[in-house]
Protein backbone atom coordinates (compact mmCIF):
# COMPACT_ATOMS: atom_id res chain seq x y z
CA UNK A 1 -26.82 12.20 11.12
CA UNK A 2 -23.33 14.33 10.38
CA UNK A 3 -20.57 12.43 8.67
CA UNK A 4 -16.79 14.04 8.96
CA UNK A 5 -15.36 12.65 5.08
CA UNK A 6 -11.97 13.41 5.99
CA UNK A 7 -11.43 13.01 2.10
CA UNK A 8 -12.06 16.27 1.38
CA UNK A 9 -13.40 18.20 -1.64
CA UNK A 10 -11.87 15.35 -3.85
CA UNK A 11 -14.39 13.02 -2.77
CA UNK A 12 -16.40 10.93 -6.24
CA UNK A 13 -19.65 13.16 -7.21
CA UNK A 14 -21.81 9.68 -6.96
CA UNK A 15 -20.44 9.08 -3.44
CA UNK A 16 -20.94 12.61 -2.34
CA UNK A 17 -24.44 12.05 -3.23
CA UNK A 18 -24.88 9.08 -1.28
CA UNK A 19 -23.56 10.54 1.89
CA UNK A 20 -25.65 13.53 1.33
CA UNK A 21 -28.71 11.34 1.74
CA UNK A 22 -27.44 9.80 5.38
CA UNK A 23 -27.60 13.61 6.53
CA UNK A 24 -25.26 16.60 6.77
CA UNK A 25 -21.86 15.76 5.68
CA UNK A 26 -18.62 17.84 6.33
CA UNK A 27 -15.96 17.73 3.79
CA UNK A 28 -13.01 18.74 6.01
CA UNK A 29 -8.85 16.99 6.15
CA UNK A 30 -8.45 18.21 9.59
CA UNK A 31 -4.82 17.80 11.27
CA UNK A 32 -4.00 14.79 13.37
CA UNK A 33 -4.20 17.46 16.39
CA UNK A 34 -7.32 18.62 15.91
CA UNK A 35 -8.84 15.41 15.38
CA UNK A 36 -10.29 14.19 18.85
CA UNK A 37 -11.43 18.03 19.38
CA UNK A 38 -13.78 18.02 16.65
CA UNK A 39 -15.05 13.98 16.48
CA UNK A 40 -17.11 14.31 19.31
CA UNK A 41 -19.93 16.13 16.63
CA UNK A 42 -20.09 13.25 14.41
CA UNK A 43 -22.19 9.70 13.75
CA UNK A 44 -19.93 8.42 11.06
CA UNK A 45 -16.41 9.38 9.55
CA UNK A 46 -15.08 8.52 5.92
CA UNK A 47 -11.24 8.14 5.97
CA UNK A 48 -8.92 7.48 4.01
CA UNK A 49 -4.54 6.86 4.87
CA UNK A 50 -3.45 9.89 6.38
CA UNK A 51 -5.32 10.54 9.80
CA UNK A 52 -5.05 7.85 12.84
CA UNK A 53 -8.02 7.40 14.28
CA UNK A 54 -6.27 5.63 17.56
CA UNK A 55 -7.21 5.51 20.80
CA UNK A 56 -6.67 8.99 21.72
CA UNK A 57 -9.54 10.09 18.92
CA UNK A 58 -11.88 7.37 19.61
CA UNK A 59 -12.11 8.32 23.34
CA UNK A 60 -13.56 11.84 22.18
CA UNK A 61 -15.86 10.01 19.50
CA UNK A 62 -18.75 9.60 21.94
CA UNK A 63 -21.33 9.44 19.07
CA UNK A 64 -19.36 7.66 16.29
CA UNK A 65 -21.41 5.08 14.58
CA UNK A 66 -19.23 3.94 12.13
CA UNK A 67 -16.25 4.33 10.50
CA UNK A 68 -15.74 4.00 6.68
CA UNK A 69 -12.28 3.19 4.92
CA UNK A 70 -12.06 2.04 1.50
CA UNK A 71 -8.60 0.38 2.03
CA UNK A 72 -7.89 -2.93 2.87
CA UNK A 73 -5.05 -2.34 5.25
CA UNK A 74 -6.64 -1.37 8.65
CA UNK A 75 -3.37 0.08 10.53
CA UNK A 76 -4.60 3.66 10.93
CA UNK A 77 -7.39 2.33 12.70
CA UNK A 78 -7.31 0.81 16.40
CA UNK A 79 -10.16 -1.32 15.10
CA UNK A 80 -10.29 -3.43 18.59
CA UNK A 81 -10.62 -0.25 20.85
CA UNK A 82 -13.38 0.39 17.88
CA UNK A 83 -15.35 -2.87 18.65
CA UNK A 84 -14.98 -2.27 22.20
CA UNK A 85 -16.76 1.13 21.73
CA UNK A 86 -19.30 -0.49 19.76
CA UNK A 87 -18.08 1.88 16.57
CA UNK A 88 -18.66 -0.42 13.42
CA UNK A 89 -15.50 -0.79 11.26
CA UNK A 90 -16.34 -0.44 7.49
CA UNK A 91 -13.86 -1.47 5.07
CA UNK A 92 -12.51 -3.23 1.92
CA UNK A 93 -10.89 -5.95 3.46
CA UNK A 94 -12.86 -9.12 2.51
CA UNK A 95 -14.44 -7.79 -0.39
CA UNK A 96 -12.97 -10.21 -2.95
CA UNK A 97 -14.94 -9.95 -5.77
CA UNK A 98 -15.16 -6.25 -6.00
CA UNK A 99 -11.06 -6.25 -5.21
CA UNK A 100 -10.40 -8.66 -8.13
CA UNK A 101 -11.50 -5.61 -10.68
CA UNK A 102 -9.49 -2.77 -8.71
CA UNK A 103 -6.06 -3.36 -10.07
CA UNK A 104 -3.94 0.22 -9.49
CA UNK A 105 -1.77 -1.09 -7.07
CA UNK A 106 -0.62 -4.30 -9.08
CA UNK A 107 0.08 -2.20 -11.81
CA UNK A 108 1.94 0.86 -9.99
CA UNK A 109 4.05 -2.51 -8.19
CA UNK A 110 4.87 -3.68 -11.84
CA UNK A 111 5.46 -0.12 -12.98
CA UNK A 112 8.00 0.77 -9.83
CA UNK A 113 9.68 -2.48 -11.33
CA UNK A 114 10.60 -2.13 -14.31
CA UNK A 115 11.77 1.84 -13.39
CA UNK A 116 13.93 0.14 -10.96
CA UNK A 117 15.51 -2.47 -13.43
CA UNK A 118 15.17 -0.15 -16.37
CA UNK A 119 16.85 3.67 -14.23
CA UNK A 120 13.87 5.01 -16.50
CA UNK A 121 13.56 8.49 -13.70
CA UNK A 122 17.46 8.86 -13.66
CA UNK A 123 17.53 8.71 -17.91
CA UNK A 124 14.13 10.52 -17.94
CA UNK A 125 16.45 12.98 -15.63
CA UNK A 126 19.44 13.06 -17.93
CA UNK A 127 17.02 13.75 -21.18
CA UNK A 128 15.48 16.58 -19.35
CA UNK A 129 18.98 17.91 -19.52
CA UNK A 130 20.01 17.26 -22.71
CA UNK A 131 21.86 14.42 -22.23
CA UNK A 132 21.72 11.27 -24.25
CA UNK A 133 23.99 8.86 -22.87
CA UNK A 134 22.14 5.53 -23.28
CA UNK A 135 25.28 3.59 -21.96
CA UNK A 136 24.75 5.04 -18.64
CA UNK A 137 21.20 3.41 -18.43
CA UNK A 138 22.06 -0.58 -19.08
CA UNK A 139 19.54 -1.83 -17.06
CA UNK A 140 18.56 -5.72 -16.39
CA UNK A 141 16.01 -7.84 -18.50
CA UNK A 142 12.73 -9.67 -16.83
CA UNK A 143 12.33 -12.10 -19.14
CA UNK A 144 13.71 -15.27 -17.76
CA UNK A 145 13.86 -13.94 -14.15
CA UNK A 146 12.41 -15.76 -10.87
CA UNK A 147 9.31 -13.18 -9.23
CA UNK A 148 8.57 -14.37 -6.02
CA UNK A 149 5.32 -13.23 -4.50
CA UNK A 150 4.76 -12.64 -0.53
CA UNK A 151 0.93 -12.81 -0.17
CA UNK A 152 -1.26 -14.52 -3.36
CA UNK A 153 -3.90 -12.68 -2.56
CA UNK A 154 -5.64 -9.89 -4.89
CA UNK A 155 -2.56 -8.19 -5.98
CA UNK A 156 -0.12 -11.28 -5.50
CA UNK A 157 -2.68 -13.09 -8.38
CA UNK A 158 -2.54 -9.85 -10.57
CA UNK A 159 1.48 -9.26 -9.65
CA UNK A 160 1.47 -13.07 -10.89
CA UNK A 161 -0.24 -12.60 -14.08
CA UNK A 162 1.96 -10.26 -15.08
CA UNK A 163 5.37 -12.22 -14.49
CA UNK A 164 4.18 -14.79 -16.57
CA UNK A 165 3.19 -12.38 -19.18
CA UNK A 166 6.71 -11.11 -19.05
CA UNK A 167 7.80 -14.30 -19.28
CA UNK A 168 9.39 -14.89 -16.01
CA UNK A 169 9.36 -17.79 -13.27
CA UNK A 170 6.53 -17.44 -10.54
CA UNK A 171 6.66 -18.58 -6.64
CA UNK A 172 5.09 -17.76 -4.14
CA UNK A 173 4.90 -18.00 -0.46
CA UNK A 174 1.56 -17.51 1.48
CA UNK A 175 0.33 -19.73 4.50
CA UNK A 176 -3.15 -19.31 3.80
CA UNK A 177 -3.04 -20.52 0.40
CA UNK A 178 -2.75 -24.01 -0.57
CA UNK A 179 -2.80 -24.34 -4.67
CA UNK A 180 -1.89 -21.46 -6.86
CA UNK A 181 -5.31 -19.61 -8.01
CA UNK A 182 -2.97 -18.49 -11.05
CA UNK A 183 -1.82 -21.27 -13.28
CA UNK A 184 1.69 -21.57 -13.83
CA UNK A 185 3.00 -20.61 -10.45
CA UNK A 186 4.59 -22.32 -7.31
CA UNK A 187 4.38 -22.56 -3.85
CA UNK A 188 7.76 -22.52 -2.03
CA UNK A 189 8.55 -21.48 1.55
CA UNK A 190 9.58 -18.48 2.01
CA UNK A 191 13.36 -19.07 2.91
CA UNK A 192 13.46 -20.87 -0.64
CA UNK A 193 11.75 -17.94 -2.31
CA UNK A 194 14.13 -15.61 -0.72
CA UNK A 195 16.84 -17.38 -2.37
CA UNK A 196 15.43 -18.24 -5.43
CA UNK A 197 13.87 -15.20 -6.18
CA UNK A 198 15.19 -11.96 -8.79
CA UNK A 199 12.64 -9.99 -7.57
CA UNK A 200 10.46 -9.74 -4.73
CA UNK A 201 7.06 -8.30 -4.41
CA UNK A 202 5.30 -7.90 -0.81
CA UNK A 203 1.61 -8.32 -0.93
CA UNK A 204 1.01 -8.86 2.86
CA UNK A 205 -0.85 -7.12 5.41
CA UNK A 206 0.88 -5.31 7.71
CA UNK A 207 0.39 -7.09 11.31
CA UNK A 208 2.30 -8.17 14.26
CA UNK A 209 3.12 -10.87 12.51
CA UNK A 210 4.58 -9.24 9.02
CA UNK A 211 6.10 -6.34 10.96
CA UNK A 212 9.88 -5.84 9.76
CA UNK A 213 9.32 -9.31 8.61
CA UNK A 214 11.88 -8.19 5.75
CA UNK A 215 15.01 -7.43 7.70
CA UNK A 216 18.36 -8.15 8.12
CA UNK A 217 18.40 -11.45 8.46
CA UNK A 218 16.00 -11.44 5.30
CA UNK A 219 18.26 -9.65 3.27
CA UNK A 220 21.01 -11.84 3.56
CA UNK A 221 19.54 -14.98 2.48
CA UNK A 222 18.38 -12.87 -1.04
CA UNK A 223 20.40 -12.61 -4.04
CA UNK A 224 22.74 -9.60 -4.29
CA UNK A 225 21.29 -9.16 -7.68
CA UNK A 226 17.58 -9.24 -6.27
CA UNK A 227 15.25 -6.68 -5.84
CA UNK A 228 12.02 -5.85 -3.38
CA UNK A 229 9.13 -4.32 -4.88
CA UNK A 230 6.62 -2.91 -1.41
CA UNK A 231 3.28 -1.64 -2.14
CA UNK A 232 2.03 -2.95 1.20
CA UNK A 233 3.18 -1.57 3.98
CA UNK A 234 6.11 0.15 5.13
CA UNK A 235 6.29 -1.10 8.67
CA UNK A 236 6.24 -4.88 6.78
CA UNK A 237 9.98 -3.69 5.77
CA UNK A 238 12.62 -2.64 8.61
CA UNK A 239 13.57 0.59 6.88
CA UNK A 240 17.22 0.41 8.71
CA UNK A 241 18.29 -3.06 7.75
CA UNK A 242 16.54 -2.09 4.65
CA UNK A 243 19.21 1.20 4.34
CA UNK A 244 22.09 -0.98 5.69
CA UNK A 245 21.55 -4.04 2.73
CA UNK A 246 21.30 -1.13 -0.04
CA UNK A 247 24.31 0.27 1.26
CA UNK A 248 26.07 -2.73 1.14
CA UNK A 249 24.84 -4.40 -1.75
CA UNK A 250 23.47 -7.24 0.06
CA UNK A 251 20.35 -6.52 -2.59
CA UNK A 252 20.38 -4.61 -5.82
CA UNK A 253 17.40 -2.46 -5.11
CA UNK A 254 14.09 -1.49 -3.75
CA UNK A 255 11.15 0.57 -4.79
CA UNK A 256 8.03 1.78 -2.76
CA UNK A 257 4.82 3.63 -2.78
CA UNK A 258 5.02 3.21 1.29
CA UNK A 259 7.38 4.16 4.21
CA UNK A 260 6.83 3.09 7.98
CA UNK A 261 6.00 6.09 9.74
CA UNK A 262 4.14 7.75 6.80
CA UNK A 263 0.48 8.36 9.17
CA UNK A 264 2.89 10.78 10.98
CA UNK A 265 4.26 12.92 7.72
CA UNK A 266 0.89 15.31 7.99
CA UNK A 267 3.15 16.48 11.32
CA UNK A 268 5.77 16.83 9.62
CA UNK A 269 8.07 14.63 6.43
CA UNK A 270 11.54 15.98 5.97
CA UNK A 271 15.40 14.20 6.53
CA UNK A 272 13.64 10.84 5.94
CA UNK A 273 16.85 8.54 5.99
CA UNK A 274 15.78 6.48 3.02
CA UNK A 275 14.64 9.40 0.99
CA UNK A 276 17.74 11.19 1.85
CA UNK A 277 19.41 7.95 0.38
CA UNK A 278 17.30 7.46 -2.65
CA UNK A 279 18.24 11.61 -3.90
CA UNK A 280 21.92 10.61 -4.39
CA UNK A 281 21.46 6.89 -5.37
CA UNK A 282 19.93 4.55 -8.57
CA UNK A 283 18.64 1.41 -6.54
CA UNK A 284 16.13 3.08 -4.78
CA UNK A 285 12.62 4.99 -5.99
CA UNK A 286 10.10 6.23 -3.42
CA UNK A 287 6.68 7.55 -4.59
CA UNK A 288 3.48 9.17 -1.62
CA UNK A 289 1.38 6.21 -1.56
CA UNK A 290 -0.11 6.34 -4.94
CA UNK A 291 -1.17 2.43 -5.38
CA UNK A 292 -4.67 2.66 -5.58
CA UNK A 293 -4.89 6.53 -6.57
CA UNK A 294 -6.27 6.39 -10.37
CA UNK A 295 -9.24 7.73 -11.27
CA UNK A 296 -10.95 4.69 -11.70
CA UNK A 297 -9.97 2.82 -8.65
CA UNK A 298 -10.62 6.18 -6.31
CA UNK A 299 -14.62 6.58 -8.11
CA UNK A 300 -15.15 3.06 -7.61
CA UNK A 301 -14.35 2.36 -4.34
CA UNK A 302 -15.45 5.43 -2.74
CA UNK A 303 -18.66 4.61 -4.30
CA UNK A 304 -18.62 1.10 -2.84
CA UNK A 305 -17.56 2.12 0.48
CA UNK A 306 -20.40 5.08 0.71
CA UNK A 307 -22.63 2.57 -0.46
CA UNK A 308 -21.86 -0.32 2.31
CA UNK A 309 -22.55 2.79 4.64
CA UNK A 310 -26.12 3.74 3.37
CA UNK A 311 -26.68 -0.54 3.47
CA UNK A 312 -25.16 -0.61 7.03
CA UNK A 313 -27.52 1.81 8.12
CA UNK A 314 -30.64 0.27 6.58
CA UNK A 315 -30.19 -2.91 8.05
CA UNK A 316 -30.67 -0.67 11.24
């Protein structure tokens, strides 16, 4: 068979080896563009965030197999034109007990919030100056504070553990879950988290259903002291309402390892409105999708993802 790892050169040495035995593999990042001219040639593709494989590419894909993502959020795949094609969709999504030990992305989400609350780039900025103006830095406390979690799922439970490590209050809102799986916390709906809440961490999927659920109308039942912590999805978040509230100071700040339209920035990422915001302001930190990018988190799931390949194709 030939696999198109769209990974690149970066991909884990153990995974590379697994591939290797499904046939010849091409480690290539083509450009969106080029994408449905050079499909046609391959029985499986390993992708990552980055490259949509929409409709447009799967029409060329006339001997795809499978395709392999180790994410959980499926949005750069049109995974029901997939099915219809009879292309298998291989992901993370379900995978529980393997996603209980990958925790990057709970930890970047509590890292992005105590930069926000702390300023710690802006004073890491001054320092780098030779400044040392400490007064300019008097950031807030967590201790105390009300988290409120949207989604208790993997990350919600870890983003939960930690608030009650930092002492803090714990709600959370999620339809699909009836009794806490983390002791301590409580389920509210989410108008009452919203208006409860200090900070707010968004732990959702990104679906017709979440998109722009946080928008204006969300904003203005928060606290103008609160703060949103994404590490989701940026399409979960209208990005204008989202520019208008910080603006305003209908909420004290946001922070983000995700934007909306971020698929597209291989085409092109420049005079973003919100990163053109964050440059001159203190309530606002925006960092490439990093969540799950540590060294430990990329080995072991692109070992578990080349792995559920090699089974998928046994079973055949």
């Amino acid at each position: 068979m030939k696999v198109l790892n769209t990974i690149g050169e970066v991909y884990t040495k153990e995974a590379r080896s697994i591939l290797d035995s499904l046939g010849e593999v091409d480690y290539q990042i083509p450009a969106q563009e080029a994408l449905a001219g050079v499909i046609e040639a391959y029985d499986i593709a390993v992708v990552g965030l980055g490259l949509m494989f929409d409709r447009a590419v799967l029409e060329r894909a006339k001997n795809l197999k499978v395709i392999a993502t180790a994410t959980t959020g499926l949005d750069h795949l049109d995974v029901a034109y997939a099915k219809e094609r009879g292309i298998e969709v291989l992901s993370l999504r379900g995978e529980n007990e393997f996603l209980d030990t990958i925790t990057g992305t709970a930890e970047l989400a509590w890292g992005l919030l105590i930069d926000l609350v702390r300023f710690t780039p802006w004073a890491f900025d001054d320092v780098k100056e030779y400044r040392w103006e400490r007064e300019k830095f008097r950031g807030r406390n967590l201790y105390g504070k009300t988290l409120g979690i949207v989604g208790m799922g993997r990350l919600g439970k870890w983003m939960a553990r930690y608030g009650l490590a930092f002492g803090m209050r714990v709600l959370y809102a999620d339809p699909n879950v009836a009794e806490s799986p983390v002791s301590g916390c409580r389920k509210v709906p989410l108008d009452e988290l919203l208006r409860e809440s200090d900070v707010v961490s968004i732990h959702v999927h990104l679906s017709p259903e979440t998109e722009n659920m946080f928008g204006a109308e969300a904003f203005a039942r928060m606290k103008k002291s609160a703060y949103v912590v994404n590490t989701a999805r940026g399409g979960i978040v209208d990005e204008n309402a989202l520019l208008r509230a910080l603006t305003a100071g209908t909420i004290a700040g946001y922070a983000a390892d995700v934007l909306a339209d971020e698929t597209s920035f291989n085409r092109g990422f420049a005079e973003h409105p919100l990163v053109e915001y964050a440059k001159t302001h203190r309530n606002c930190i925006i960092v490439p999708h990093i969540g799950g990018m540590t060294v430990e988190s990329r080995e072991r799931t692109d070992v578990f993802i080349a792995e559920k390949v090699r089974r998928f194709f046994k079973k055949k």
